[in-house]
C-alpha atoms as a PDB file:
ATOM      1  CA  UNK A   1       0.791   7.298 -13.096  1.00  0.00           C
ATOM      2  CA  UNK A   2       0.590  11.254 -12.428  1.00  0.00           C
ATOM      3  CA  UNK A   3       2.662  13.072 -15.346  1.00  0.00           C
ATOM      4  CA  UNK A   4       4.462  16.191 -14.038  1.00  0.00           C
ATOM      5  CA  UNK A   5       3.620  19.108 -16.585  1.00  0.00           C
ATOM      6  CA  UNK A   6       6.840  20.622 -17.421  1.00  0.00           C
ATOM      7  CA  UNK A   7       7.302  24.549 -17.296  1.00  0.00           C
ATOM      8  CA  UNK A   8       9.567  27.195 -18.657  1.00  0.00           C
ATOM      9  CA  UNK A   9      12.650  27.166 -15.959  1.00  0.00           C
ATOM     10  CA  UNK A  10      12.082  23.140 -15.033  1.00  0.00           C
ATOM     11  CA  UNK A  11      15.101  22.936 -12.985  1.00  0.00           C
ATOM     12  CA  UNK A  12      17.715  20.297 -14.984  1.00  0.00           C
ATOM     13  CA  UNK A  13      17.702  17.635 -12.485  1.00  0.00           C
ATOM     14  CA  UNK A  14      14.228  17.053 -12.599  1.00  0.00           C
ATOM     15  CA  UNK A  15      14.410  17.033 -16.376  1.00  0.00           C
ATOM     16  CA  UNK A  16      17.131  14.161 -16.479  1.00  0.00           C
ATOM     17  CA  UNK A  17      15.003  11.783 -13.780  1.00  0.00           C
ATOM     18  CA  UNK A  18      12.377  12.362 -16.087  1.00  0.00           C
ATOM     19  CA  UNK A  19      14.041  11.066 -19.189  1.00  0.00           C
ATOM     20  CA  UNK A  20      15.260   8.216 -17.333  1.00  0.00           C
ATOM     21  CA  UNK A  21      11.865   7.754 -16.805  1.00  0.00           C
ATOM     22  CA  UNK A  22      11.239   7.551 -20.322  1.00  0.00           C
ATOM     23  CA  UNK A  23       8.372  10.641 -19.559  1.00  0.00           C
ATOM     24  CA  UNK A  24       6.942  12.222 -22.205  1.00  0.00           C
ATOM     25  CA  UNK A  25       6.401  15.345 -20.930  1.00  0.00           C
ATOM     26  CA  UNK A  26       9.879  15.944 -20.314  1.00  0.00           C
ATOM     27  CA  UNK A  27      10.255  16.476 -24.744  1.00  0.00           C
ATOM     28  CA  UNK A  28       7.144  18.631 -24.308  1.00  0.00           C
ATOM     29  CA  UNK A  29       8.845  21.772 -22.252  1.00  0.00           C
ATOM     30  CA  UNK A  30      12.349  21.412 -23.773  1.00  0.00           C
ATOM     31  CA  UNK A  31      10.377  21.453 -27.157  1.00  0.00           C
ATOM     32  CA  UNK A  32       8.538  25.089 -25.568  1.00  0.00           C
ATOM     33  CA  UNK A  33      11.730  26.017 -23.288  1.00  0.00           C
ATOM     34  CA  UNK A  34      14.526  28.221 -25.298  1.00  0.00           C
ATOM     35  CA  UNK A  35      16.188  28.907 -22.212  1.00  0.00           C
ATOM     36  CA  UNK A  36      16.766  24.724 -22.326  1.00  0.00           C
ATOM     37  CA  UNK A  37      19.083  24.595 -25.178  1.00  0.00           C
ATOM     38  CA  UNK A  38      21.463  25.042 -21.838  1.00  0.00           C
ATOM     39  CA  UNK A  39      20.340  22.228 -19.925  1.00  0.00           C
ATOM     40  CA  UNK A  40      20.324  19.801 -22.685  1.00  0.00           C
ATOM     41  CA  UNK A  41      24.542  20.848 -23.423  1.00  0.00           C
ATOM     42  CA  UNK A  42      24.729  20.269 -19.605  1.00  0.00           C
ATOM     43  CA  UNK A  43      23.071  16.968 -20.181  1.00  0.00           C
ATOM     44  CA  UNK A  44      25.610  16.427 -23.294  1.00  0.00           C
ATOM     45  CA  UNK A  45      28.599  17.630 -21.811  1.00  0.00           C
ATOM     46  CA  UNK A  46      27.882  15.406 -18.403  1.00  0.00           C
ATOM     47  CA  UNK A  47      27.754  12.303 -20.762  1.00  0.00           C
ATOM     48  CA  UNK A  48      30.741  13.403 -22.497  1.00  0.00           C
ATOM     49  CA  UNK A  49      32.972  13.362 -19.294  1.00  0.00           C
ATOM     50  CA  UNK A  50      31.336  10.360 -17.707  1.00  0.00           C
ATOM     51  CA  UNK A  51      31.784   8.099 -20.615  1.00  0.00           C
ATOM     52  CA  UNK A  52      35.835   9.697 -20.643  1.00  0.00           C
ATOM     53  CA  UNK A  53      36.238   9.091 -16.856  1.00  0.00           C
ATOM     54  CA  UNK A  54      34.791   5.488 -17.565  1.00  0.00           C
ATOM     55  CA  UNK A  55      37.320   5.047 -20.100  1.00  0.00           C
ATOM     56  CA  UNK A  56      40.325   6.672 -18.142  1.00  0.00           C
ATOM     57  CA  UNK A  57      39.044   4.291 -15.100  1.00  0.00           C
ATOM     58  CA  UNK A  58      39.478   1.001 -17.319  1.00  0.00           C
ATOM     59  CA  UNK A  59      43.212   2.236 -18.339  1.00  0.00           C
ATOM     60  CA  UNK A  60      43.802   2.440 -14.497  1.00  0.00           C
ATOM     61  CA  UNK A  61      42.148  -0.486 -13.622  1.00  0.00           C
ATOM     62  CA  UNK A  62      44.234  -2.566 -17.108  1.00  0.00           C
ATOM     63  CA  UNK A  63      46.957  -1.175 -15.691  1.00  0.00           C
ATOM     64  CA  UNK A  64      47.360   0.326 -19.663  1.00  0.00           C
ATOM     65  CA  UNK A  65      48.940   3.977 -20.148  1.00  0.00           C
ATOM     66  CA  UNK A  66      46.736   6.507 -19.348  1.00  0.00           C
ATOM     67  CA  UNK A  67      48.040   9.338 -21.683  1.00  0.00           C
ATOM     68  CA  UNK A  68      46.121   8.095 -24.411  1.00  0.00           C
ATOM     69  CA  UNK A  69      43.015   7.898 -22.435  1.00  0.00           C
ATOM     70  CA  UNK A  70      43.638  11.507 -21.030  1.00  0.00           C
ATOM     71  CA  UNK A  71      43.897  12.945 -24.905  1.00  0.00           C
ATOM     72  CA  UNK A  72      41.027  10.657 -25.758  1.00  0.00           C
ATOM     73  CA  UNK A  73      38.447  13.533 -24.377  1.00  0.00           C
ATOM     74  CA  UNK A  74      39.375  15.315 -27.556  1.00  0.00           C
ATOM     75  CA  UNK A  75      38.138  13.184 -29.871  1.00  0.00           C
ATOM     76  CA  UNK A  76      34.769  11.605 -27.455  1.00  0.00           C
ATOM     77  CA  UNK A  77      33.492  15.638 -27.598  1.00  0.00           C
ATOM     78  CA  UNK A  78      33.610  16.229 -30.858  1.00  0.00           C
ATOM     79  CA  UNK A  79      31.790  13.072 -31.748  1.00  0.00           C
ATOM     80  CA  UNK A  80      29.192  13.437 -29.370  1.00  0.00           C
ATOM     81  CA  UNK A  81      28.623  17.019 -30.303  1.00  0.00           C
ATOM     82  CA  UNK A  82      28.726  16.328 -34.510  1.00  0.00           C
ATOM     83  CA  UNK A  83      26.837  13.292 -33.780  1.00  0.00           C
ATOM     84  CA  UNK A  84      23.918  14.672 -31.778  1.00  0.00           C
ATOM     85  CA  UNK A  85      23.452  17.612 -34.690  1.00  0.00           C
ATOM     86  CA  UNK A  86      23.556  15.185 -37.074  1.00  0.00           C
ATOM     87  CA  UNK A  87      20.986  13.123 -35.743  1.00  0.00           C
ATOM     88  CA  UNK A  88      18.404  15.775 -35.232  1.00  0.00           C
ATOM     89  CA  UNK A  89      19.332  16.752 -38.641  1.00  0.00           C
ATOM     90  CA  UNK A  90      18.444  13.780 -39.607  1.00  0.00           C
ATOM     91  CA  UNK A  91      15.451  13.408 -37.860  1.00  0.00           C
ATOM     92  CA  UNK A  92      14.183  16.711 -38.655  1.00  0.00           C
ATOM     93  CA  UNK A  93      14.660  16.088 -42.456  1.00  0.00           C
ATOM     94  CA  UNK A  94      13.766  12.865 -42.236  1.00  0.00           C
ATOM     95  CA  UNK A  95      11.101  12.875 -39.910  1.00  0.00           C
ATOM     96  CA  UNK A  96       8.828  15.572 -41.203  1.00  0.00           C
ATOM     97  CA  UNK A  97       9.945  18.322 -39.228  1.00  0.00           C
ATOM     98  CA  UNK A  98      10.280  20.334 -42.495  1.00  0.00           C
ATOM     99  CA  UNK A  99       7.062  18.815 -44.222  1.00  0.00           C
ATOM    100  CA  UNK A 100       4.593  19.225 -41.661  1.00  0.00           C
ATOM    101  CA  UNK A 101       6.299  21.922 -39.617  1.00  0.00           C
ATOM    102  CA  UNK A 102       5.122  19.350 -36.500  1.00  0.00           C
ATOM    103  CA  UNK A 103       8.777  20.515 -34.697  1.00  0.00           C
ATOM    104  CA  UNK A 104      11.525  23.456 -34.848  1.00  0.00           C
ATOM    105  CA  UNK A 105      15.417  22.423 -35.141  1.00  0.00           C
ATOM    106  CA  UNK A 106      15.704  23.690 -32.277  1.00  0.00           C
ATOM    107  CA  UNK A 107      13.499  22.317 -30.383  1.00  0.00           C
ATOM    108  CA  UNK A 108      14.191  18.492 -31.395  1.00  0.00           C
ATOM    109  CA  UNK A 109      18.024  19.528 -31.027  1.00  0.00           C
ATOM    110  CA  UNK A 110      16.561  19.980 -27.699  1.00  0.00           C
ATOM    111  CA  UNK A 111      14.423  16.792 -26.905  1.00  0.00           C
ATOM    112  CA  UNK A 112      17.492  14.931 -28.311  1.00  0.00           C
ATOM    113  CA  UNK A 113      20.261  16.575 -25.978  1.00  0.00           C
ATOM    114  CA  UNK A 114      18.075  15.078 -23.261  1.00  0.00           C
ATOM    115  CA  UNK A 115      17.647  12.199 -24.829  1.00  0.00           C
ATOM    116  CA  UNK A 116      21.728  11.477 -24.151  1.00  0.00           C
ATOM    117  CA  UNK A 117      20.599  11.398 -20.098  1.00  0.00           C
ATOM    118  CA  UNK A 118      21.749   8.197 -19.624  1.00  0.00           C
ATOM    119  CA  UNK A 119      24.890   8.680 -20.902  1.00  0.00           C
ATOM    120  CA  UNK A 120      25.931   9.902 -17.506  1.00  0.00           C
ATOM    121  CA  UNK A 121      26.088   6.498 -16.406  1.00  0.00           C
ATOM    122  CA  UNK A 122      28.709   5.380 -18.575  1.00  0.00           C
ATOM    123  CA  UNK A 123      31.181   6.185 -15.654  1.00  0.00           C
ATOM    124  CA  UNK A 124      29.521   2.651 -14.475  1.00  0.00           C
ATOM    125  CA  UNK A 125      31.576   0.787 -17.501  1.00  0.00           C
ATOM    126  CA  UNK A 126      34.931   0.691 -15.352  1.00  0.00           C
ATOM    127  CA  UNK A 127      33.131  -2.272 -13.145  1.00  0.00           C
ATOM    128  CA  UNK A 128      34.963  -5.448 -13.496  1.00  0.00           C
ATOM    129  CA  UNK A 129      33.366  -7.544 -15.987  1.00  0.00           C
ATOM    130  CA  UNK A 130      30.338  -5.460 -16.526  1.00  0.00           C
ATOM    131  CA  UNK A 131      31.540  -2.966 -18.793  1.00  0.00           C
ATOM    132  CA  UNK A 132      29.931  -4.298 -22.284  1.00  0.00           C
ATOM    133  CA  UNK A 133      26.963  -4.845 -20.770  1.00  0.00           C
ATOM    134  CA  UNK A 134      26.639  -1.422 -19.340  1.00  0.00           C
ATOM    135  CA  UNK A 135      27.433   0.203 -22.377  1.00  0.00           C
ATOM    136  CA  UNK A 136      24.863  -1.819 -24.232  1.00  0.00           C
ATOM    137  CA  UNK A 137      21.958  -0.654 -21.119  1.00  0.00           C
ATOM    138  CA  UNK A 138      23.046   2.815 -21.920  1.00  0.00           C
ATOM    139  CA  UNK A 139      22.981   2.236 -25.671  1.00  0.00           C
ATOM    140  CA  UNK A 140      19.271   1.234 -25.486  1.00  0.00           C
ATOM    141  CA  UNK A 141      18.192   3.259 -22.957  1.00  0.00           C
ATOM    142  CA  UNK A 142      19.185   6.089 -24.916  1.00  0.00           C
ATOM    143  CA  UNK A 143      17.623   4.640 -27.989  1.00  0.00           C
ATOM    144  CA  UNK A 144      14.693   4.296 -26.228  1.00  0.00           C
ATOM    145  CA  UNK A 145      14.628   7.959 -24.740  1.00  0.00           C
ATOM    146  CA  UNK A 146      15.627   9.455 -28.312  1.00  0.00           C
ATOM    147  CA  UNK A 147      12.158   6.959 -29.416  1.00  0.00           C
ATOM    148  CA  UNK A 148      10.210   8.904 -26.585  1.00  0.00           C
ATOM    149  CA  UNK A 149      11.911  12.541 -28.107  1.00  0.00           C
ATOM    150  CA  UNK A 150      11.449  12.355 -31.400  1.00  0.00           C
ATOM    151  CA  UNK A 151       7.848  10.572 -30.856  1.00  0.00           C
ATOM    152  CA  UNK A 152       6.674  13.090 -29.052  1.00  0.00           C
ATOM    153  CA  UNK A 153       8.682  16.615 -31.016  1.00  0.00           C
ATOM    154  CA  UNK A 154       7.717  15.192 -34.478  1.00  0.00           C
ATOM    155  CA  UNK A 155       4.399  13.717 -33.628  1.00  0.00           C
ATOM    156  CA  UNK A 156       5.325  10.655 -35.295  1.00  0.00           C
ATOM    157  CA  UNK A 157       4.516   7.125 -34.882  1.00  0.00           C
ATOM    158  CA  UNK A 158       6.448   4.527 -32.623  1.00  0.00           C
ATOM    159  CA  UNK A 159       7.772   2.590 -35.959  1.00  0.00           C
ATOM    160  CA  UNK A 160       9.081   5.523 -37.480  1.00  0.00           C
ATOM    161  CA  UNK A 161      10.717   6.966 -34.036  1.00  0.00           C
ATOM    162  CA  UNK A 162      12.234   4.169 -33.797  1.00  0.00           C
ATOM    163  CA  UNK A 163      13.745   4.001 -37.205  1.00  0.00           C
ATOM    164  CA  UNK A 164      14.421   7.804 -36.713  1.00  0.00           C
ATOM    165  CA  UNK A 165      16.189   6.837 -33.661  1.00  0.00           C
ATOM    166  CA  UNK A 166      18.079   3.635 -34.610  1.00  0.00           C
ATOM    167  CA  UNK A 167      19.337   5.602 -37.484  1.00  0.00           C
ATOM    168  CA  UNK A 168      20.389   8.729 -35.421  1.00  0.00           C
ATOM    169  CA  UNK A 169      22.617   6.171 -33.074  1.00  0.00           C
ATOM    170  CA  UNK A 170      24.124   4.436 -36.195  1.00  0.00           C
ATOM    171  CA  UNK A 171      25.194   7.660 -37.583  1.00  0.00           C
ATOM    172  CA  UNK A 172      26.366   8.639 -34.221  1.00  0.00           C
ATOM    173  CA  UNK A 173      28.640   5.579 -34.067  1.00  0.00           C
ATOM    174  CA  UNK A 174      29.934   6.238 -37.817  1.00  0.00           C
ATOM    175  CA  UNK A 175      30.902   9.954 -36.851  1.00  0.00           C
ATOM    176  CA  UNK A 176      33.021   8.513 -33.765  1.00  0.00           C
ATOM    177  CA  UNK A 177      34.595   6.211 -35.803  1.00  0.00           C
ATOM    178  CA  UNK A 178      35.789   8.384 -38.590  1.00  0.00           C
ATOM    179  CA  UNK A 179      36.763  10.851 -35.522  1.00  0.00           C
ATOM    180  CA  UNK A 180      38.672   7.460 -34.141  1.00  0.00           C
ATOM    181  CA  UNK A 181      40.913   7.269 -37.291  1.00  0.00           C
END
């Protein structure tokens, strides 16, 4: 399989195919590219209002009051914003990034923004009878892409990018749910 080399300026739509590609590279040039802090808020923020339309499309669908749904964008950005800063503080601390020097903050804050690509398919939840399982896809997809990020920023190995990464989603679920209450 031919790996695209990333460069400063990738445009961001090639970026998020390659993360749901699970490409390595991708981490690479967002790890080199300061100009894609940017790109991976776009990336954020597009998750953000596709997993709030997904949730405003199950109210419609439920035939439930959708003023609650419509405020519930204020609470969805906030924990995906604390969350994601959390985990790559995590990570970073945890994963050596301070030891060894292998990463910057900002450029895992970077690799992990991206890493929350799939997240724009959480839109796909409102389908009848599908929406747990689509919400668990995107759960481990992202998992998986955060596995490829931090594997690849920190120059760690697959066990501990995956603990790295199961750890940044569990603290990303904690943070929504102390946001929740």
């Amino acid at each position: 399989m031919r790996h695209v080399r990333d460069t400063l300026g990738t445009p961001l739509l090639m970026r998020i195919a390659r993360v749901w590609r699970l490409d390595r590279t991708v981490y690479d040039g967002a790890q080199a590219d300061g100009l894609a802090m940017a790109q991976a808020i776009a990336v954020l923020a597009l998750a953000i209002v596709s997993l709030w339309l997904g949730g405003m499309g199950l109210a419609l669908t439920r035939g439930d009051d959708v003023g609650d749904r419509a405020l519930a964008l204020l609470w969805i950005a906030p924990w995906m914003v604390v969350g994601w800063v959390m985990w790559s503080l995590l990570a970073y601390s945890i994963g050596g990034g301070l030891r060894r020097r292998a990463a910057t903050f900002g450029g895992l804050l970077r690799a992990l923004g991206y890493a929350h690509a799939p997240g724009i398919f959480y839109a796909l939840i409102l389908i009848p009878g599908l929406g747990t399982l689509v919400n668990l896809a995107i759960l481990a997809w992202t998992t998986a892409a955060a596995l490829v990020a931090l594997r690849t920023v920190l120059n760690v190995s697959t066990g501990r990018a995956l603990l790295l990464s199961l750890a940044g989603i569990t603290l990303s679920i904690t943070i929504r749910n102390l946001l929740r209450s």
